[in-house]
Structure formats: C-alpha cells, structure tokens
N, C-alpha and C. Protein backbone atom coordinates (compact mmCIF):
# COMPACT_ATOMS: atom_id res chain seq x y z
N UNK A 1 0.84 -1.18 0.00
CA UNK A 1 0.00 0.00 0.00
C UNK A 1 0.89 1.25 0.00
N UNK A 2 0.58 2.25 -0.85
CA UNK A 2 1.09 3.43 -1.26
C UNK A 2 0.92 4.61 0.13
N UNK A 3 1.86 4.72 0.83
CA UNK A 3 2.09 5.80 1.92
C UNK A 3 1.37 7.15 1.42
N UNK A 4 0.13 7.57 1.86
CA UNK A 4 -0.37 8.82 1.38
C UNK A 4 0.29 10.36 1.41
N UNK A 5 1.13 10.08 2.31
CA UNK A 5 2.17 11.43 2.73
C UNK A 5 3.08 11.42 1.70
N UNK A 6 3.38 9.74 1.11
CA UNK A 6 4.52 10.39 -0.17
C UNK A 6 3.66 10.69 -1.57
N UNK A 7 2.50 10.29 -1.40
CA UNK A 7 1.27 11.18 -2.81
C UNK A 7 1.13 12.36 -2.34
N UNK A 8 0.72 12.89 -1.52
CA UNK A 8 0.47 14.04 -0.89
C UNK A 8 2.17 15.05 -1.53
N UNK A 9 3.04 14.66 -0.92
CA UNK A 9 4.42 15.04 -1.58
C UNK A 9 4.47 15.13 -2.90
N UNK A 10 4.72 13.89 -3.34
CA UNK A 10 4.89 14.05 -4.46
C UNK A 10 3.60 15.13 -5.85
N UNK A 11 2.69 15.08 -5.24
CA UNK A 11 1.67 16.04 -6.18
C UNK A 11 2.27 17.36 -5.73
N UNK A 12 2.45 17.97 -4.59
CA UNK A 12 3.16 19.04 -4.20
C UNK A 12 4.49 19.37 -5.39
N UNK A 13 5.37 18.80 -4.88
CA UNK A 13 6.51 19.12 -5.89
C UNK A 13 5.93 19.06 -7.78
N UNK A 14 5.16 18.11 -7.55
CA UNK A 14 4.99 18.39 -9.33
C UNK A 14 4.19 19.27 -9.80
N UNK A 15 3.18 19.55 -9.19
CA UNK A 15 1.88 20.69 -9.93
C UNK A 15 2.12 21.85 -8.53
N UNK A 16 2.73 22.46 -7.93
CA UNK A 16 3.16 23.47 -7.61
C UNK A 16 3.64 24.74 -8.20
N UNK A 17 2.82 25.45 -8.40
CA UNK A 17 4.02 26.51 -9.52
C UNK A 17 4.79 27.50 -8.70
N UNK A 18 5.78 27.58 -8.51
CA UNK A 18 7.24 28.28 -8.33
C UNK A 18 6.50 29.42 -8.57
N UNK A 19 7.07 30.61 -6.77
CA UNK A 19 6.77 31.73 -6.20
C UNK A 19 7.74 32.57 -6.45
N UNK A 20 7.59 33.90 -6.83
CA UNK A 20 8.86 34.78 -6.65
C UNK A 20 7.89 36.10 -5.99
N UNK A 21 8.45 37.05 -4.97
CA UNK A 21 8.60 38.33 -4.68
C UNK A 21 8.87 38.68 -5.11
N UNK A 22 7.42 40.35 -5.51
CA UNK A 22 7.76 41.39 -6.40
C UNK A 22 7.61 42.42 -5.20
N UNK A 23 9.16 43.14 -5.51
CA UNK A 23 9.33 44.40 -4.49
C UNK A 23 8.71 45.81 -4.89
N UNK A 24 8.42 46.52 -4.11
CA UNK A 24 8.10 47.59 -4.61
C UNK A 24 9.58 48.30 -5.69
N UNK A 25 10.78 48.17 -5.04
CA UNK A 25 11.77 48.66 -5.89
C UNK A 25 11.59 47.94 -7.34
N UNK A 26 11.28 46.30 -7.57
CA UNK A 26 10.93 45.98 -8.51
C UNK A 26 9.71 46.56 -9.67
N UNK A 27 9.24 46.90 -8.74
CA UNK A 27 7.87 47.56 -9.62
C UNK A 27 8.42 49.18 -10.12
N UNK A 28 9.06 49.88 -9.09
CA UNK A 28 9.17 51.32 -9.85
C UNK A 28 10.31 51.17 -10.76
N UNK A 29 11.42 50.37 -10.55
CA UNK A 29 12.22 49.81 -12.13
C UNK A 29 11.25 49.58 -13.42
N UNK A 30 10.46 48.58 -13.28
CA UNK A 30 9.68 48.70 -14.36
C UNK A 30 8.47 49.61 -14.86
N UNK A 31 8.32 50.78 -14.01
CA UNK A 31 7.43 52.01 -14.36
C UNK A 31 8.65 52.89 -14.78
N UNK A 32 9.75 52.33 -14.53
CA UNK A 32 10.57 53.28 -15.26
C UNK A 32 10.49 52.99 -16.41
N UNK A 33 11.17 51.30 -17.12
CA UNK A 33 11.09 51.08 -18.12
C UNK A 33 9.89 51.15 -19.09
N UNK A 34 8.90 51.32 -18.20
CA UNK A 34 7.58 51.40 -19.08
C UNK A 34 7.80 52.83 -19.70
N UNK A 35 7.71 53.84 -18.94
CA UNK A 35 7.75 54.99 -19.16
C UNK A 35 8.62 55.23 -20.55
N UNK A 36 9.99 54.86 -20.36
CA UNK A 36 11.15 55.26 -21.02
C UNK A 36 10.30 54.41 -22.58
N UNK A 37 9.55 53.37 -22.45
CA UNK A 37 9.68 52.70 -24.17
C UNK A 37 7.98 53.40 -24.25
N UNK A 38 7.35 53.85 -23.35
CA UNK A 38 6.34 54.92 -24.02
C UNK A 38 6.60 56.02 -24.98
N UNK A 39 7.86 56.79 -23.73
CA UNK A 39 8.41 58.24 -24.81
C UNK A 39 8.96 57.48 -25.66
N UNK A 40 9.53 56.55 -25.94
CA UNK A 40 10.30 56.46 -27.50
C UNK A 40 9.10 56.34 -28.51
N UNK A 41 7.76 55.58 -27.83
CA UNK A 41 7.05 55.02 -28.55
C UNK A 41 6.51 57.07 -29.31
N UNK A 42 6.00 57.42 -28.64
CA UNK A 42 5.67 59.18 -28.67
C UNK A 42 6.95 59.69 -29.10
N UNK A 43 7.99 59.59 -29.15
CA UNK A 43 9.30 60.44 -29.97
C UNK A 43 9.18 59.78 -31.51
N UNK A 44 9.06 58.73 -32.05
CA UNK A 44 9.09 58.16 -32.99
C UNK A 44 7.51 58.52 -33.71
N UNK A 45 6.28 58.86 -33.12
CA UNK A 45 4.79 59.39 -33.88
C UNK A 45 5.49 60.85 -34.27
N UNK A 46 6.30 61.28 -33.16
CA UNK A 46 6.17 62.83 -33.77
C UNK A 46 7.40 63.33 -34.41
N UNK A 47 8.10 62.24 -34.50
CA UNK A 47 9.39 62.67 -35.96
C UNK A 47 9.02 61.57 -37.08
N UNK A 48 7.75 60.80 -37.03
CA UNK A 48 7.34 60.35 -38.70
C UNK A 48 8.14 59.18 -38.60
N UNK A 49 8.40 59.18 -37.90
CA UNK A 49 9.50 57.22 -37.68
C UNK A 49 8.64 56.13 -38.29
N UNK A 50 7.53 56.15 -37.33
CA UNK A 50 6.55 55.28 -37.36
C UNK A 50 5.79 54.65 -38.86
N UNK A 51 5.74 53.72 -39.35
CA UNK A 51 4.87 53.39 -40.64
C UNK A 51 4.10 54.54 -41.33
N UNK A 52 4.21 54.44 -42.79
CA UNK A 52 3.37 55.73 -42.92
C UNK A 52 2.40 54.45 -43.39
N UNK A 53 2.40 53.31 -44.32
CA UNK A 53 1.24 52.47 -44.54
C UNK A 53 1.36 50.96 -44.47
N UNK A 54 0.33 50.76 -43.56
CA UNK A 54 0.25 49.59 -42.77
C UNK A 54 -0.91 48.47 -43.18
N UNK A 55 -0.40 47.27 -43.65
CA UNK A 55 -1.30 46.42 -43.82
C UNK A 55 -2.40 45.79 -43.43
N UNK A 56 -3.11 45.18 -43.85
CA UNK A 56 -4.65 44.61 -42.86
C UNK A 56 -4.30 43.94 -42.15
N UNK A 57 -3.44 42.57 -42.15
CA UNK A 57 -2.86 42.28 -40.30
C UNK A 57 -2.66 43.51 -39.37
N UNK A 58 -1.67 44.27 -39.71
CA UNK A 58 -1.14 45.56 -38.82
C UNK A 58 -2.41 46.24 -38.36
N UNK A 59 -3.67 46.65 -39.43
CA UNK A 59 -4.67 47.17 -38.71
C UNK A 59 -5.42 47.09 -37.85
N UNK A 60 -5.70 45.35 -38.45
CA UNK A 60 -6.20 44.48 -37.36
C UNK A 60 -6.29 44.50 -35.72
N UNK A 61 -4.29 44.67 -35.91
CA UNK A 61 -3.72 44.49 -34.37
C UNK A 61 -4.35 46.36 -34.07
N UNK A 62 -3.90 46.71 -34.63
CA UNK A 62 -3.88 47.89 -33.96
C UNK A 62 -5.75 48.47 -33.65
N UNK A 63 -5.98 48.48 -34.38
CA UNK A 63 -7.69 48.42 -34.08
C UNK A 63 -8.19 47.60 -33.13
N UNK A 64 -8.11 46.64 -32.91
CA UNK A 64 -8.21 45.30 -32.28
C UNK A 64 -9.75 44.66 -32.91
N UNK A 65 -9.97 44.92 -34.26
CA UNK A 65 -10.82 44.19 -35.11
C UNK A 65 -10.53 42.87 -35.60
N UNK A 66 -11.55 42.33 -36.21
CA UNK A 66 -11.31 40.86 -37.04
C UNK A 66 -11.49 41.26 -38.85
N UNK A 67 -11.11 40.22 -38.92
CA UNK A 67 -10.49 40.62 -40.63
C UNK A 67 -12.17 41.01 -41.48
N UNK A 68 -13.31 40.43 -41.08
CA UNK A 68 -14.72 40.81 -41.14
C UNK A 68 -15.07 42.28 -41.10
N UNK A 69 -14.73 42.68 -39.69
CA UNK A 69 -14.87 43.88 -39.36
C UNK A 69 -14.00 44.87 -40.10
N UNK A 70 -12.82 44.55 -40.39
CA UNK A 70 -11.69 45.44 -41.45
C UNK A 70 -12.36 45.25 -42.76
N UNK A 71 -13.10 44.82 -43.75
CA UNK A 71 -13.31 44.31 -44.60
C UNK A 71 -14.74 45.40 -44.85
N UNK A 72 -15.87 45.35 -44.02
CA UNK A 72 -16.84 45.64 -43.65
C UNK A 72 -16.37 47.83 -43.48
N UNK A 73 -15.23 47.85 -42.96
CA UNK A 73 -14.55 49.49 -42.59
C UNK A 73 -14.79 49.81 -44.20
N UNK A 74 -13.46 48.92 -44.89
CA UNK A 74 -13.39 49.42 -46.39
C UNK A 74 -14.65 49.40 -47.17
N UNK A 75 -15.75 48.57 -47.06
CA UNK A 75 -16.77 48.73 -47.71
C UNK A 75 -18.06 49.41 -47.42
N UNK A 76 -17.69 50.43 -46.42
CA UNK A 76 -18.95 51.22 -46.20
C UNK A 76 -18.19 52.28 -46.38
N UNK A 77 -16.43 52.25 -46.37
CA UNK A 77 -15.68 53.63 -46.87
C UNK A 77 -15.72 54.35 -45.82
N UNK A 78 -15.32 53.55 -44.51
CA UNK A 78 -15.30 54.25 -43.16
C UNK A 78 -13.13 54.44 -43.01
N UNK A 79 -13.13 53.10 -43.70
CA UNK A 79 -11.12 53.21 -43.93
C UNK A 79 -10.93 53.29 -45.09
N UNK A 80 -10.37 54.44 -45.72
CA UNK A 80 -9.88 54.33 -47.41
C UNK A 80 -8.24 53.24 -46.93
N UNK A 81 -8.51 52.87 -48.64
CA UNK A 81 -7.37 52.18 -48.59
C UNK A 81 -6.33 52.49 -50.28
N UNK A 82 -5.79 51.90 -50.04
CA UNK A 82 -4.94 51.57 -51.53
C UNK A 82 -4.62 49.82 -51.44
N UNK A 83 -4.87 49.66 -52.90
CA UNK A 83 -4.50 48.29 -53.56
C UNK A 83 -3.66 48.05 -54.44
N UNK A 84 -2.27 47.56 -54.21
CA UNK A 84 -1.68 47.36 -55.06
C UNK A 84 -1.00 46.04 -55.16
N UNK A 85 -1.12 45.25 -56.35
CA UNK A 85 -0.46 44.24 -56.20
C UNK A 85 -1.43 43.10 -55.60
N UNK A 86 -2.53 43.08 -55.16
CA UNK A 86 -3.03 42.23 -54.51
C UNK A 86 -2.94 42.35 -52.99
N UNK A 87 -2.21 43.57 -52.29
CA UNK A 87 -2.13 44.10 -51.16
C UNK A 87 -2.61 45.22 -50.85
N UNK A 88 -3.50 45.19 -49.88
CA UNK A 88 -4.45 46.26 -49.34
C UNK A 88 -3.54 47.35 -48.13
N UNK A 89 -3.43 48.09 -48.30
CA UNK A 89 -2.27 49.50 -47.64
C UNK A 89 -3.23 50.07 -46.92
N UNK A 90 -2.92 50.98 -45.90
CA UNK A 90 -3.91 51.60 -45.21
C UNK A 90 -3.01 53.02 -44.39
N UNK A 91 -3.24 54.21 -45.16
CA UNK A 91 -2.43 55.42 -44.72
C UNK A 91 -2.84 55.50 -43.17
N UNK A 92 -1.66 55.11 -42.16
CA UNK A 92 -1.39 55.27 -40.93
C UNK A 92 -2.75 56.36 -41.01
N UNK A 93 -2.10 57.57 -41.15
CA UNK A 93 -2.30 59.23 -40.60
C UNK A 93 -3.71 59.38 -40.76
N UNK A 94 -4.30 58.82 -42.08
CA UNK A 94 -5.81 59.01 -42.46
C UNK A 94 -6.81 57.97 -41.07
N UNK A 95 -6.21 56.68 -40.59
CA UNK A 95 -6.21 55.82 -39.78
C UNK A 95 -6.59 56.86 -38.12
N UNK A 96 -5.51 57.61 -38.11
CA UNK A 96 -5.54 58.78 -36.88
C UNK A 96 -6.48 59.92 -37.13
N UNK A 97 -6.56 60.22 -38.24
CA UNK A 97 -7.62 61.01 -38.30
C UNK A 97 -9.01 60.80 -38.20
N UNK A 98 -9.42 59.21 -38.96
CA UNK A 98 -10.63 58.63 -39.00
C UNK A 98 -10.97 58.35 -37.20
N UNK A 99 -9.87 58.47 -36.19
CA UNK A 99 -9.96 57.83 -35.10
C UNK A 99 -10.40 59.47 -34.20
N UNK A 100 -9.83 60.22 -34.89
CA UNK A 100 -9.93 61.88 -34.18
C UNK A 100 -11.39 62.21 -34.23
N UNK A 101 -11.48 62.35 -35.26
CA UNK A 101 -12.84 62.56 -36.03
C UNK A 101 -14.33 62.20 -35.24
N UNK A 102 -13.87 60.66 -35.26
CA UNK A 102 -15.18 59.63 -34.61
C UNK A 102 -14.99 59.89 -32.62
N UNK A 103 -14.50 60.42 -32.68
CA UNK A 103 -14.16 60.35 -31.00
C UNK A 103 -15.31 60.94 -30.47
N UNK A 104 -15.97 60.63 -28.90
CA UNK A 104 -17.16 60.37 -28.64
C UNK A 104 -16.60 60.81 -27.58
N UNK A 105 -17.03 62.26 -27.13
CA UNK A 105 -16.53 62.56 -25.54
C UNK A 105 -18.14 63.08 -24.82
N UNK A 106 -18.34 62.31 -23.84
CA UNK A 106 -19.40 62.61 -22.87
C UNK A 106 -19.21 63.52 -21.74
N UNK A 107 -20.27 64.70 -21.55
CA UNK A 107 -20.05 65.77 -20.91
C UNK A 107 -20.10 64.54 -19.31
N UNK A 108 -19.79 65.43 -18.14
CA UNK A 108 -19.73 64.70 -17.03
C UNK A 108 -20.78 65.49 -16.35
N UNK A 109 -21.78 65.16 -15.96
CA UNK A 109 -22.94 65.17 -15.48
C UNK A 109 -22.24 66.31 -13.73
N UNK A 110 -22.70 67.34 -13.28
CA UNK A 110 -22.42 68.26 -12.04
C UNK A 110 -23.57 68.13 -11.25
C-alpha cells in the first residue's frame, strides 16, 4: 500500500508553480522602463519614424478588429485604402484622423 504522505508530496513538488517576490523597488524599475519605451514610442509618432502604410494584419492588431470587421470598414468607406499588387495599404495618418474625427466625448454630469 502506497504511503499517502509520499502522494500528498509528491503532487506538491509536481503541480506546484514556483513563487517569486515582487518588491516595490521591482515595480518602480519597471514604471521606469515602461515609461522610457512609451516616450520612445511618442518620440518616434512625432518625428514620422513610425509606418506611414500599414497592412490589414497591422490594422487588425492595432484596431483590435477581425479581418470581417476590417473588410466591412473598407466597404462602407469608413477606412480608405490603396490596392496594389493584390495588397491592401492603409495610410497610418488618415487611420488617426478617422480615429480623431469619430471620438465620442461625454459631458460629465455636475
């Protein structure tokens, strides 16, 4: 007969998942690093670094749509696009503007 203290053990050591301490010093290191790859992310929109035209995967991600819903943008002519080649392009900037444009700000009720 199988000693229950060494099942008891042994499930311990195997389906246990491994603990680590997060310090507060750990955490403001990485609000640093967050910070620091934000501004690059914002230094690179405003010197034109960034893609000027980005494909329907890329929109996808960045919209957080499905290829339906991207498909459905271009055919009601809510996203202009360009086609070339059998590849559908999508001007970043017109992308930011279509996003400026549609923005929906609700007064806050006093």
């Amino acid at each position: 007969m199988v000693d229950n203290i060494a099942i008891v053990s042994f499930y311990q050591k195997r389906f246990t998942m491994p603990t680590s301490i997060i310090t507060t010093d750990d955490l403001r290191e990485f609000k640093v690093e967050l910070l620091d790859d934000i501004k690059k992310l914002l230094s690179k929109q405003t010197t034109g670094k960034l893609k000027r035209y980005l494909k329907s995967s890329e929109v996808m991600d960045l919209l957080q749509v499905s290829p339906g819903t991207l498909q459905n943008l271009r055919i009601n002519g809510t996203l202009p696009y360009t086609k070339v080649g059998g590849i559908i392009y999508y001007d970043a900037e017109e992308i930011q503007n279509i996003m400026t444009a549609n923005r929906v700000q609700h007064s806050s009720k006093s």
